[in-house]
N, C-alpha and C. Protein backbone atom coordinates (compact mmCIF):
# COMPACT_ATOMS: atom_id res chain seq x y z
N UNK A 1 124.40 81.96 114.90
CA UNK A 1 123.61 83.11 115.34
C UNK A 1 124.48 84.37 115.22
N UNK A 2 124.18 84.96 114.18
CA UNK A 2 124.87 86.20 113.93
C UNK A 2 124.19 87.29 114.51
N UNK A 3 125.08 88.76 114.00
CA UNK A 3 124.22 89.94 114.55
C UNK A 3 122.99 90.20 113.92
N UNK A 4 122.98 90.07 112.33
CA UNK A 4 121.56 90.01 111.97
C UNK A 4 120.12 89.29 112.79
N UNK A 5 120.77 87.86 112.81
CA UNK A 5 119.83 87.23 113.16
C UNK A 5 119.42 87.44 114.89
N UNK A 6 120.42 87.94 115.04
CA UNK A 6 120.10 88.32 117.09
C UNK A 6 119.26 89.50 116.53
N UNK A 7 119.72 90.29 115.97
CA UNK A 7 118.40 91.53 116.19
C UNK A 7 116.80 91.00 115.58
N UNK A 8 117.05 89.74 114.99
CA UNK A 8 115.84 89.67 114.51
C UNK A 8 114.59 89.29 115.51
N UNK A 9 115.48 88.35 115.86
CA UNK A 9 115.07 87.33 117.45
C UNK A 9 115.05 88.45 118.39
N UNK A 10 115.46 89.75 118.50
CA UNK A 10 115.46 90.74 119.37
C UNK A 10 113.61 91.12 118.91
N UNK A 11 113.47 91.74 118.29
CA UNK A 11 112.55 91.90 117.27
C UNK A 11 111.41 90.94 117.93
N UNK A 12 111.30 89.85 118.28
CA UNK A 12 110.59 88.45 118.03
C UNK A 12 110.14 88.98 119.92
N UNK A 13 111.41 89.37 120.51
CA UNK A 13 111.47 89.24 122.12
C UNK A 13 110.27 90.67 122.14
N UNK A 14 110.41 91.32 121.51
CA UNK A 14 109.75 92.69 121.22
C UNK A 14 107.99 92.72 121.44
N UNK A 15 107.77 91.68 120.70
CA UNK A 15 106.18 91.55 120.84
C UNK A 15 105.60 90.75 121.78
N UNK A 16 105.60 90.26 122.55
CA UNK A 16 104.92 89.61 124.15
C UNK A 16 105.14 90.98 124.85
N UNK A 17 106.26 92.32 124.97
CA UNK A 17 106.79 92.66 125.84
C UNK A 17 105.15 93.97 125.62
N UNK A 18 105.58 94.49 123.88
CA UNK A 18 104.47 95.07 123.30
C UNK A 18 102.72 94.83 123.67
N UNK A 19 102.33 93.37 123.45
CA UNK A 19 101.30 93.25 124.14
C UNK A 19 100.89 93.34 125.42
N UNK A 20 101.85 93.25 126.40
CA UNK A 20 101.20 93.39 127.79
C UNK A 20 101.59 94.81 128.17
N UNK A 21 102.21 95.88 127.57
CA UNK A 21 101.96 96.70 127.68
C UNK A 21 101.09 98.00 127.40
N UNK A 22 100.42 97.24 126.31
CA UNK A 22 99.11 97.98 125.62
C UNK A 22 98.03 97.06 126.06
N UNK A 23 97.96 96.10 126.43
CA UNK A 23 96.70 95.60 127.09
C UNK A 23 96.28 95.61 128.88
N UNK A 24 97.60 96.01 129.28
CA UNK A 24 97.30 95.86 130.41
C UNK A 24 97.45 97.68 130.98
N UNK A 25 97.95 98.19 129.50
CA UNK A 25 98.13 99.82 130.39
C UNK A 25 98.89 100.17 131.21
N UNK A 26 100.05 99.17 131.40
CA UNK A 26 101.13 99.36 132.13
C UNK A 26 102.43 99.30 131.46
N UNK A 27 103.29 100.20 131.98
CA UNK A 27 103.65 100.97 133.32
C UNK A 27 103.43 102.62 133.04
N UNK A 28 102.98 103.10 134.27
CA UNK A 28 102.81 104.62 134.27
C UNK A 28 103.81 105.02 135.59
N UNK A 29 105.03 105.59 134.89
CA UNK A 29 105.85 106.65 135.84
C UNK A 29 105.42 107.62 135.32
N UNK A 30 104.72 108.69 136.02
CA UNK A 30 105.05 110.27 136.55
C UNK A 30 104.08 110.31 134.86
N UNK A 31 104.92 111.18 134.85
CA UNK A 31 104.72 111.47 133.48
C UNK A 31 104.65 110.81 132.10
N UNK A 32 105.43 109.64 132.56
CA UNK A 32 105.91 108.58 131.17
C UNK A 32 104.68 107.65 131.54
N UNK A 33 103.30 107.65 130.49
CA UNK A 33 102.71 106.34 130.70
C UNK A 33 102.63 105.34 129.56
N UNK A 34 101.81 104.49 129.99
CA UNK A 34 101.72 103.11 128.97
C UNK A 34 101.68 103.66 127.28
N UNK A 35 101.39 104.66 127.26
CA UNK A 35 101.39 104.72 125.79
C UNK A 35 102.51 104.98 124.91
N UNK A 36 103.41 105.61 125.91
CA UNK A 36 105.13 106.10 124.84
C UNK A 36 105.57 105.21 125.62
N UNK A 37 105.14 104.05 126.53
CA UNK A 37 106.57 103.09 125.92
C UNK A 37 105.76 102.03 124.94
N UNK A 38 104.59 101.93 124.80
CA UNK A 38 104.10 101.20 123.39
C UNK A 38 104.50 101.62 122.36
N UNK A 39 104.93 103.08 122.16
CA UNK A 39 105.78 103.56 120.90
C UNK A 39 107.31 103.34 120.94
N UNK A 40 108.05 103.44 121.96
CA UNK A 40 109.04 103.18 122.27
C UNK A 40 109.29 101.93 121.80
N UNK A 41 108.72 100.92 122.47
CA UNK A 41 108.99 99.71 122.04
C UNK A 41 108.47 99.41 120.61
N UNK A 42 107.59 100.08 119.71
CA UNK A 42 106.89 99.50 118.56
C UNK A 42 108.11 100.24 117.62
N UNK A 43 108.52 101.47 117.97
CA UNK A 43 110.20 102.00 117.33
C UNK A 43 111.26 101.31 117.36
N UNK A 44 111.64 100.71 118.88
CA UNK A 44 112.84 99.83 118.67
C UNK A 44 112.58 98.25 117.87
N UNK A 45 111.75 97.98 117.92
CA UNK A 45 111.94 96.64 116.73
C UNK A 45 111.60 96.81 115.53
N UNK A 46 110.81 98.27 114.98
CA UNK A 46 110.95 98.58 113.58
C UNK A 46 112.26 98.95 113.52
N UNK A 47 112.91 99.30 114.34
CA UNK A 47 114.80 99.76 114.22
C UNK A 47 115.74 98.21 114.19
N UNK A 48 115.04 97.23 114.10
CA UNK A 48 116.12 96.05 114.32
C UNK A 48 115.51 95.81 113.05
N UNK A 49 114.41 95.55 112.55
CA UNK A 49 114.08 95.46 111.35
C UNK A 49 114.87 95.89 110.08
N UNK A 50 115.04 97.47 110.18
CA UNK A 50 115.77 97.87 108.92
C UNK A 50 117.20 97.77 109.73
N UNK A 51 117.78 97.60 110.75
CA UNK A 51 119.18 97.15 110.85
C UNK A 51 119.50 95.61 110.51
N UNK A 52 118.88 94.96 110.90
CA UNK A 52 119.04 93.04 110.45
C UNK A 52 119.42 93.19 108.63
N UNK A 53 118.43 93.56 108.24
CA UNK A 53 118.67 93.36 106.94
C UNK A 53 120.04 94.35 106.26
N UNK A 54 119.98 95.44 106.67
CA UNK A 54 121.52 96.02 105.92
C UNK A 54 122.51 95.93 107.03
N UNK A 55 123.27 95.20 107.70
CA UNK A 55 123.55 94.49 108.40
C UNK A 55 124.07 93.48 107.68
N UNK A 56 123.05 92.30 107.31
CA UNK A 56 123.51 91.51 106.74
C UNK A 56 123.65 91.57 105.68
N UNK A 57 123.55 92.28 104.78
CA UNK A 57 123.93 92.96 103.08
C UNK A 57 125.35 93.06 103.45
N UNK A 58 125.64 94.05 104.42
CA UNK A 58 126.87 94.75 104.48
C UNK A 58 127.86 93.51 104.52
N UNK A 59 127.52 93.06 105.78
CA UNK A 59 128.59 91.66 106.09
C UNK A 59 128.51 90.47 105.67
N UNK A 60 127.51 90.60 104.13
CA UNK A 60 127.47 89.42 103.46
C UNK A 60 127.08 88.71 104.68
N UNK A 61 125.66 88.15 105.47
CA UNK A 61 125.81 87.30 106.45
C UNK A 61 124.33 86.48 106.34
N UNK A 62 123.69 87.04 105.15
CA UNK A 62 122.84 86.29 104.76
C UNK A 62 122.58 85.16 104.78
N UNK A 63 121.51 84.43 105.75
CA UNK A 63 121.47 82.76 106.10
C UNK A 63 119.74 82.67 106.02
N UNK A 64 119.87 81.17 105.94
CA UNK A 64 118.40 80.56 105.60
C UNK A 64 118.18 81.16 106.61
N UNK A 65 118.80 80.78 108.46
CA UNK A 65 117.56 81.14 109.74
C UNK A 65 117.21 82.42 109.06
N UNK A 66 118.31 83.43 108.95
CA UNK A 66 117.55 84.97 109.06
C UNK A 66 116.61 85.23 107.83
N UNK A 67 116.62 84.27 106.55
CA UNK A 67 115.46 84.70 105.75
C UNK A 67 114.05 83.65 106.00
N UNK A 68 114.15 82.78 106.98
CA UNK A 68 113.00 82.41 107.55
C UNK A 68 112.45 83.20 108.46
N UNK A 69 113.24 83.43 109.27
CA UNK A 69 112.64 84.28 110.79
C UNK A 69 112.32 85.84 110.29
N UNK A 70 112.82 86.36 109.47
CA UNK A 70 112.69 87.91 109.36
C UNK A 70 110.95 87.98 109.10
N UNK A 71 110.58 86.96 107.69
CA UNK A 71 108.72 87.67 107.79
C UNK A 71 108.17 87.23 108.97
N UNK A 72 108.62 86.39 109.44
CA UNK A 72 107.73 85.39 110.84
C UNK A 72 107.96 86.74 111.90
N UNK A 73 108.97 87.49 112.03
CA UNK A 73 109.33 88.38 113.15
C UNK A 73 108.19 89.49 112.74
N UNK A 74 108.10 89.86 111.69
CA UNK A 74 107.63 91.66 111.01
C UNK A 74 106.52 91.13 111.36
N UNK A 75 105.48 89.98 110.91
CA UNK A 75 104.08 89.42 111.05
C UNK A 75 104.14 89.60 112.16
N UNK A 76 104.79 88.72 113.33
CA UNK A 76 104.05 88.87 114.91
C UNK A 76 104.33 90.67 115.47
N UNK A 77 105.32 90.84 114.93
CA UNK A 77 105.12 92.30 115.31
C UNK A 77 103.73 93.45 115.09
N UNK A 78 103.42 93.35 113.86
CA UNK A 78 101.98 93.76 113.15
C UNK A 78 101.43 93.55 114.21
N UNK A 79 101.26 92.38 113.66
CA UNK A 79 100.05 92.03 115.12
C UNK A 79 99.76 92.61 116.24
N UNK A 80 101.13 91.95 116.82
CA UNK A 80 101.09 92.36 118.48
C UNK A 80 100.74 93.98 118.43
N UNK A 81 100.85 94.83 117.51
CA UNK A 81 100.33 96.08 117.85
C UNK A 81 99.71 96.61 117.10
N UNK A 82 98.68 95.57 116.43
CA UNK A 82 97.33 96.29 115.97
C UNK A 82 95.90 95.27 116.85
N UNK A 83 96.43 93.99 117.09
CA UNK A 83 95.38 93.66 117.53
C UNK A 83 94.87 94.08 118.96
N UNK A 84 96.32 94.51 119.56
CA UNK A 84 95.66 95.24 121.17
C UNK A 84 94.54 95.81 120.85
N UNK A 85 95.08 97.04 119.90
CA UNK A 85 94.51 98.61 119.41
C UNK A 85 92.98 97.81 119.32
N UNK A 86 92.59 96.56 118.48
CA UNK A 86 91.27 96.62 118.28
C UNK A 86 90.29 96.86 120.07
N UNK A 87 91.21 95.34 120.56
CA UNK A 87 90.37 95.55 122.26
C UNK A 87 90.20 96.47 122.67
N UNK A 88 91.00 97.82 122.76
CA UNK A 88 91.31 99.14 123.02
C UNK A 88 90.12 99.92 122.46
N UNK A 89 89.63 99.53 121.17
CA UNK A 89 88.67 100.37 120.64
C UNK A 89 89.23 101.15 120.13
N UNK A 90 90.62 101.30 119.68
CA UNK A 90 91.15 102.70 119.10
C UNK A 90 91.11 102.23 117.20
N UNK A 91 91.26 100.97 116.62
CA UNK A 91 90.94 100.62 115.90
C UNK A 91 89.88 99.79 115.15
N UNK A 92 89.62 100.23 113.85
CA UNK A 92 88.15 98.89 113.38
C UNK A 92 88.65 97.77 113.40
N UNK A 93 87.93 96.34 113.82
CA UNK A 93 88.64 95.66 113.39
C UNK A 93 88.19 95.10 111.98
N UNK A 94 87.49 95.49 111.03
CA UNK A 94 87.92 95.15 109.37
C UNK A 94 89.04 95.76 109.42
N UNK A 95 89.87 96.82 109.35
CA UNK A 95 90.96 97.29 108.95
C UNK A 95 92.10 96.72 109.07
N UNK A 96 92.00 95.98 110.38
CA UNK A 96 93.01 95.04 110.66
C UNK A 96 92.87 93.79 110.50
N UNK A 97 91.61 93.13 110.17
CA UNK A 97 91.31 92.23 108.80
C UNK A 97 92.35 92.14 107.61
N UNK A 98 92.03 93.77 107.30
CA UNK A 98 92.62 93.92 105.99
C UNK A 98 94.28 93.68 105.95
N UNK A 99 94.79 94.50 107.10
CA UNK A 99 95.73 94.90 107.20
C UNK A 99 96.95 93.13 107.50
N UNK A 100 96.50 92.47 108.33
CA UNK A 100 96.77 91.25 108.72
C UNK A 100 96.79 89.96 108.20
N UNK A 101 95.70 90.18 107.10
CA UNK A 101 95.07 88.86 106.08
C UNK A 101 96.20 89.26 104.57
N UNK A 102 95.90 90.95 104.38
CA UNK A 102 97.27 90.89 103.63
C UNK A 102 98.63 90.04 103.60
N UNK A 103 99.31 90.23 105.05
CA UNK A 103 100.20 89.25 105.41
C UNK A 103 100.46 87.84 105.23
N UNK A 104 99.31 87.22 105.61
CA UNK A 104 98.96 85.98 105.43
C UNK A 104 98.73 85.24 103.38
N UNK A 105 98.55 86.45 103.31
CA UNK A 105 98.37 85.96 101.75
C UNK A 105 99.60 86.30 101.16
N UNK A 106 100.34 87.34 101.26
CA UNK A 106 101.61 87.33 100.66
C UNK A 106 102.73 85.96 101.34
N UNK A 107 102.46 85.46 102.62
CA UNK A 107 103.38 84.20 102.92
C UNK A 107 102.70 83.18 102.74
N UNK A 108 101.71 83.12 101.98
CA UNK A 108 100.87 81.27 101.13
C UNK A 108 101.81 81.84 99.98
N UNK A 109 101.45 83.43 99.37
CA UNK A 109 102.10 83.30 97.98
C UNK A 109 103.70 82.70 97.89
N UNK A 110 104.16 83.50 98.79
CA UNK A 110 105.68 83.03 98.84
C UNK A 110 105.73 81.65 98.69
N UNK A 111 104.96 80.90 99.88
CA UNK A 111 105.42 79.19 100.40
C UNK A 111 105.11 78.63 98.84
N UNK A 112 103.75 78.93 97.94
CA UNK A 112 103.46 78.01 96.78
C UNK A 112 104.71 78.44 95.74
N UNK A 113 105.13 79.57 95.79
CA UNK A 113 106.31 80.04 94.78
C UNK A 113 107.59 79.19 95.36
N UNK A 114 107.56 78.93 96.77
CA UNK A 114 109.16 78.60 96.88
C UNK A 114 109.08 77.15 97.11
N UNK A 115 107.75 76.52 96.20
CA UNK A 115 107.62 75.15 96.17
C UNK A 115 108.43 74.66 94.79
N UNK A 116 108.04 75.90 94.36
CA UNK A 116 108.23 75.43 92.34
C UNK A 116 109.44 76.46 92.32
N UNK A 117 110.43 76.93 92.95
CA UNK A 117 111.82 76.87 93.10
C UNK A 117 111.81 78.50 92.99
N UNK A 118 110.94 79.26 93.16
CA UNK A 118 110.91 79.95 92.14
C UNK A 118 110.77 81.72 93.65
N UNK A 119 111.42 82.66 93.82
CA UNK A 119 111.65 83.82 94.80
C UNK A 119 110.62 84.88 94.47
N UNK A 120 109.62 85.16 95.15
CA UNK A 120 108.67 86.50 95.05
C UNK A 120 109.84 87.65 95.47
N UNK A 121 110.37 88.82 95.21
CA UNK A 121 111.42 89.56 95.61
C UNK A 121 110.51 90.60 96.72
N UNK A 122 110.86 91.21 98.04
CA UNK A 122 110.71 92.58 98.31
C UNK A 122 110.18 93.43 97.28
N UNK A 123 108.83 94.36 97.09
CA UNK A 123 108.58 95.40 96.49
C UNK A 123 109.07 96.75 97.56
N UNK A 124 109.03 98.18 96.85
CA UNK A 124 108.75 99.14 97.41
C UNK A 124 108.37 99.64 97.88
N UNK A 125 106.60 99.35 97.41
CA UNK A 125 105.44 99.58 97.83
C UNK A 125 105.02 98.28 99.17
N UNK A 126 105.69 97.30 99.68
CA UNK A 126 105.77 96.26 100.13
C UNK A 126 106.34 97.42 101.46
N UNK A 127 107.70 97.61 101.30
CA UNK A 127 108.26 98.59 102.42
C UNK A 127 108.00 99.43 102.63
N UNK A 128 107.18 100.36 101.90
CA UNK A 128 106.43 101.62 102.12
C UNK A 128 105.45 101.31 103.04
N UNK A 129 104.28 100.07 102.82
CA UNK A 129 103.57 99.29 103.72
C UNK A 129 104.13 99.50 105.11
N UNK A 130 105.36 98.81 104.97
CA UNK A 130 105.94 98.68 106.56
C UNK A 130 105.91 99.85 107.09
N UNK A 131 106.36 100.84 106.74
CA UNK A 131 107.06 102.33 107.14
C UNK A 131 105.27 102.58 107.89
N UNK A 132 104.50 103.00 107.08
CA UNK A 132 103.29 103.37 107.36
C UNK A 132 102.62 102.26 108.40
N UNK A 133 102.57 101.09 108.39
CA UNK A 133 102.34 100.58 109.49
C UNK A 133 102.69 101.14 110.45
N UNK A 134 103.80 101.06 110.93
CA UNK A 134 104.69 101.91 112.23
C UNK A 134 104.03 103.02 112.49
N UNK A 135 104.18 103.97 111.49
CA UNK A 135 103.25 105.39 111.91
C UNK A 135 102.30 105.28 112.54
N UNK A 136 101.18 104.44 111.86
CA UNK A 136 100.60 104.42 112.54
C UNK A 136 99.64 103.85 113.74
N UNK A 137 100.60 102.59 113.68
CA UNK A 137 100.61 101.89 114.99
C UNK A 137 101.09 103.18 115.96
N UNK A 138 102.09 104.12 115.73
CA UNK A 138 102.68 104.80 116.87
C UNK A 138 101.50 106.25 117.41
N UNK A 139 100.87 106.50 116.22
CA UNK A 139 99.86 107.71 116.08
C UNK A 139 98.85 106.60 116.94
N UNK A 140 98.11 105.65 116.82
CA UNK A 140 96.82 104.97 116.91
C UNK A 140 97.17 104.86 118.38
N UNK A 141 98.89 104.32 118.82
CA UNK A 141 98.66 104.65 120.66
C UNK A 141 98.55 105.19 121.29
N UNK A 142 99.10 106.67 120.68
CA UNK A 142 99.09 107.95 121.47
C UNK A 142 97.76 108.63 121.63
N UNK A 143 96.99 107.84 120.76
CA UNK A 143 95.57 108.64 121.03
C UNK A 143 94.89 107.97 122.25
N UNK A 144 95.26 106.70 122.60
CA UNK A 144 94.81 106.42 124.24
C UNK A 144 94.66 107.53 125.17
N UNK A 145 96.03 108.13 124.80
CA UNK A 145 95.85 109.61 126.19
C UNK A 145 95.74 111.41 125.38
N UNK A 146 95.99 110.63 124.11
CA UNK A 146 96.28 112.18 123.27
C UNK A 146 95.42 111.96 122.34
N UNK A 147 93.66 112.65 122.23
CA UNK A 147 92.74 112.57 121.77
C UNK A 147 92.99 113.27 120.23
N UNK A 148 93.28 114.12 120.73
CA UNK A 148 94.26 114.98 119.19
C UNK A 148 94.36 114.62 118.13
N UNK A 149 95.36 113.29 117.99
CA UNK A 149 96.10 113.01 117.26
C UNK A 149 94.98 111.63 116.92
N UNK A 150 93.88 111.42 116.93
CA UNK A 150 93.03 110.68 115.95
C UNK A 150 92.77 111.08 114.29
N UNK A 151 92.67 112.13 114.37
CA UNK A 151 93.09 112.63 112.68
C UNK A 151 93.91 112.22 112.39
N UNK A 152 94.70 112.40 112.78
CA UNK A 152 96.48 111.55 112.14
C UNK A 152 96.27 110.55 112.28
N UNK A 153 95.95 109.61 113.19
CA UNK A 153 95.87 107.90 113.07
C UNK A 153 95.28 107.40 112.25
N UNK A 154 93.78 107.96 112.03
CA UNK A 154 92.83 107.64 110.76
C UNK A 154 92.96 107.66 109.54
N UNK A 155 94.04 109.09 109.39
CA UNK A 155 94.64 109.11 107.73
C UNK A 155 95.48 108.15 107.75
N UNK A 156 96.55 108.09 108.61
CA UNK A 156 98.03 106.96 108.39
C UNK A 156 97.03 105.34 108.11
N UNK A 157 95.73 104.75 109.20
CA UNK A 157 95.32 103.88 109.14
C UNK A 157 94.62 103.38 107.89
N UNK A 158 93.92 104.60 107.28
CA UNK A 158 93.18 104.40 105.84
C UNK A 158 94.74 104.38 104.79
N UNK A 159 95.64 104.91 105.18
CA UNK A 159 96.83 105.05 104.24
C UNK A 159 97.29 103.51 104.16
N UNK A 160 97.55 102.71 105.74
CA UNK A 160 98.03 101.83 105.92
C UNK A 160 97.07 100.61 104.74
N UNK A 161 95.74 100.43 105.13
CA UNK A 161 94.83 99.55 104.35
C UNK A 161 95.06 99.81 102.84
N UNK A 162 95.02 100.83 102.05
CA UNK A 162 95.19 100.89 100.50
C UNK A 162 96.59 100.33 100.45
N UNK A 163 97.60 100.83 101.14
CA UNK A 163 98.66 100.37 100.38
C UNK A 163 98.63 98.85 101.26
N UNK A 164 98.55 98.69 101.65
CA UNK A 164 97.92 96.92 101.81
C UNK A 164 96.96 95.87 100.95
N UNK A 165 96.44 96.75 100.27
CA UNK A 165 95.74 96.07 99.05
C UNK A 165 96.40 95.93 98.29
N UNK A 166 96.90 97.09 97.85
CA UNK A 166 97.55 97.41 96.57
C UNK A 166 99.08 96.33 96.30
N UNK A 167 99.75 96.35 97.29
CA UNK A 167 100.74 95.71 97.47
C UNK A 167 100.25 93.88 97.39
N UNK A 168 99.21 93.83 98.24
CA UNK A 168 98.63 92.06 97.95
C UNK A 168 98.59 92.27 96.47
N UNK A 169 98.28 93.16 95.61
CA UNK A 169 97.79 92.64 94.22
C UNK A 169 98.99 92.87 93.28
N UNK A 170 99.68 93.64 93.92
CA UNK A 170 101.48 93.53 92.94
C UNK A 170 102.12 92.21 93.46
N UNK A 171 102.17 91.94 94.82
CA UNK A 171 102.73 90.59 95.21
C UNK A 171 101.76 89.33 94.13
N UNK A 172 100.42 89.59 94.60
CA UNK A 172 99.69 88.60 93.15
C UNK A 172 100.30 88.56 91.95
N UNK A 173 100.39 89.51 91.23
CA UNK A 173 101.03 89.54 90.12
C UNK A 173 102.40 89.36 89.68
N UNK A 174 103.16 89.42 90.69
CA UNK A 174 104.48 88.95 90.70
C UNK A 174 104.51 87.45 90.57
N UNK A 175 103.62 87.00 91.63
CA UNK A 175 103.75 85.38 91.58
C UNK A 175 102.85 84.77 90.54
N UNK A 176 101.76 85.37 89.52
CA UNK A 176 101.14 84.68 88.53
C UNK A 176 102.20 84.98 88.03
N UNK A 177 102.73 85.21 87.23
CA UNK A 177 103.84 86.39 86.26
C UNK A 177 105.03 85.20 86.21
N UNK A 178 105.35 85.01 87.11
CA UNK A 178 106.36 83.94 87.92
C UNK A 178 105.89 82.50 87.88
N UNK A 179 104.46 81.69 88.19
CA UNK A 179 103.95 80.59 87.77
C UNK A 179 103.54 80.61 86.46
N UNK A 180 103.35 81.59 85.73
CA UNK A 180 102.45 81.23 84.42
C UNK A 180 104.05 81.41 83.29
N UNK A 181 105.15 81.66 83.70
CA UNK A 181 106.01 81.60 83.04
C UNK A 181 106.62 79.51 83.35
N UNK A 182 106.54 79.68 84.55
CA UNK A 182 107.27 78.20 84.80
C UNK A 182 106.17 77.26 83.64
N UNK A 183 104.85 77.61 83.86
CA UNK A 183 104.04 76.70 83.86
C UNK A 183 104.21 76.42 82.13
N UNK A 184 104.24 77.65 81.44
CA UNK A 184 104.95 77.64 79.65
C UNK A 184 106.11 77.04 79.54
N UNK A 185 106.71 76.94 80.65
CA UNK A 185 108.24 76.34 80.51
C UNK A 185 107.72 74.67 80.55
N UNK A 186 107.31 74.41 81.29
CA UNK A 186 107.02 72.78 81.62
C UNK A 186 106.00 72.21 80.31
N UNK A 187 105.04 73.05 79.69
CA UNK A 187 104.53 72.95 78.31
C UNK A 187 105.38 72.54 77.58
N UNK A 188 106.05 73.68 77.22
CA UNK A 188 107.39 73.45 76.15
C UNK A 188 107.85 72.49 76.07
N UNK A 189 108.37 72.16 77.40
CA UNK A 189 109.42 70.87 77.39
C UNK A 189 108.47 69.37 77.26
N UNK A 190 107.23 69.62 77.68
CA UNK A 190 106.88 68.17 77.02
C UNK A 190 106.25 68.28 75.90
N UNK A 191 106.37 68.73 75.10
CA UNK A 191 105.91 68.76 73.91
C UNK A 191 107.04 67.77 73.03
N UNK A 192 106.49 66.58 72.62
CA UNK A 192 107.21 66.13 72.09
C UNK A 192 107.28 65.66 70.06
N UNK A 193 108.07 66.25 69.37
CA UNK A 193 108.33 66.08 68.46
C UNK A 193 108.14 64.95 67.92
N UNK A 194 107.32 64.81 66.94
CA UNK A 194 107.64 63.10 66.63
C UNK A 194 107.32 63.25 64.80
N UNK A 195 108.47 62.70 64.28
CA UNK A 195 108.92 63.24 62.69
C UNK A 195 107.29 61.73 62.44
N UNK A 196 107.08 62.16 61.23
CA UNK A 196 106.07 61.08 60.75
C UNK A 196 107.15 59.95 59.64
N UNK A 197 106.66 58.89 59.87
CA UNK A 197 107.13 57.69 59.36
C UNK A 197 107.02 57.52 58.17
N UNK A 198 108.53 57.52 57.14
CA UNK A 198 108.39 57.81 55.85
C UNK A 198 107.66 56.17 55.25
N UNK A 199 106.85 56.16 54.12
CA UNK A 199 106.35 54.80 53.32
C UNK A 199 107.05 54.48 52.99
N UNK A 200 107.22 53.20 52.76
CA UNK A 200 108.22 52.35 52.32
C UNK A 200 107.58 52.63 50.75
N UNK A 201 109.16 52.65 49.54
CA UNK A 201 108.47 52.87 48.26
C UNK A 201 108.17 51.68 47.74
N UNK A 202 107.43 52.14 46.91
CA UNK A 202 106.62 51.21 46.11
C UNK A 202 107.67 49.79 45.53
N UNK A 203 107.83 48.52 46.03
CA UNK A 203 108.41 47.67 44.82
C UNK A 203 108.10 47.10 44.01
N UNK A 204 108.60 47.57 42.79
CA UNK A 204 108.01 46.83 41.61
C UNK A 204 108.20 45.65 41.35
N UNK A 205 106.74 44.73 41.29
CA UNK A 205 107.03 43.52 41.29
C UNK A 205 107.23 42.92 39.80
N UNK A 206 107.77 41.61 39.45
CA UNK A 206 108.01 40.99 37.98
C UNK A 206 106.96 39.68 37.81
């Protein structure tokens, strides 16, 4: 259990703490209520997120746990702070259909790719996803008490769903791209050569 992998599992501790504080609307000191520490907390485990991983780049500390647990951590995180938002009414829930089922289909793609040996990599547009999630998980809570800022949640949320498509269909294409190459490879190799059988020549009989 390294530092990567503690922040990840930090990360993991993050979302039970996230849900009962957006579903239950608690705690309200003074001035500080349930909604900035739902951002608070939905900030500090997107902050263990991009620390786990360059972290472990840096210190070379790269291990199976931490590349199992890292999507399992980012997924329950999603969650835990979009599905409050639906009970809440602050979100549709198709959007978080969209937004959630994405997930789920990029880790079948992975599991059938990392059957046939074979790594879907991180996209850009994959982490851009993430970034914009956050936003606007953090915009979509503040409108509990800060009516305002629903324009902003709605753009970041319609922002969040396209590049959630878009990204399922580059992750698609990465992994056909990736099976339909193996699958020419395994062609190839049984294809088997077979020279034709020369006639025996003619003997002339006496």
């Amino acid at each position: 259990m390294n530092l990567p992998n503690s922040l990840t599992v930090l990360r993991i501790f993050f979302v039970p703490v996230l849900v009962v504080v957006l579903l239950t609307r608690q705690p309200n000191f003074g001035p500080i209520h349930f909604e900035v520490w739902g951002v608070l907390i939905l900030l500090a485990a997107a902050a263990t997120d991009a620390m786990d991983g360059y972290i472990a780049r840096k210190r070379r500390e790269i291990t199976t746990l931490g590349i199992l647990l890292d999507p399992i951590a980012d997924k329950l995180l999603i969650s835990a702070a979009f599905i409050p938002l639906v009970w809440m009414h602050l979100v549709p829930a198709w959007m978080v259909v969209i937004i959630i089922g994405r997930e789920f289909i990029v880790v079948g793609l992975r599991e059938i790719a990392s059957v046939e040996g074979l790594v879907i990599p991180a996209s850009a547009l994959g982490k851009t996803k993430m970034i914009l999630q956050v936003l606007a998980g953090c915009a979509v809570i503040l409108t509990a008490k800060h009516p305002a800022l629903k324009t902003l949640g709605t753009i970041l949320l319609w922002l969040v769903v396209l590049s959630a498509v878009l990204s399922a269909i580059h992750y698609f294409q990465m992994f056909w791209s990736q099976i339909n190459s193996r699958v020419q490879q395994r062609r190839g190799s049984s294809v088997v050569m077979v020279e034709p059988k020369e006639k025996p020549q003619d003997v002339p009989t006496r």
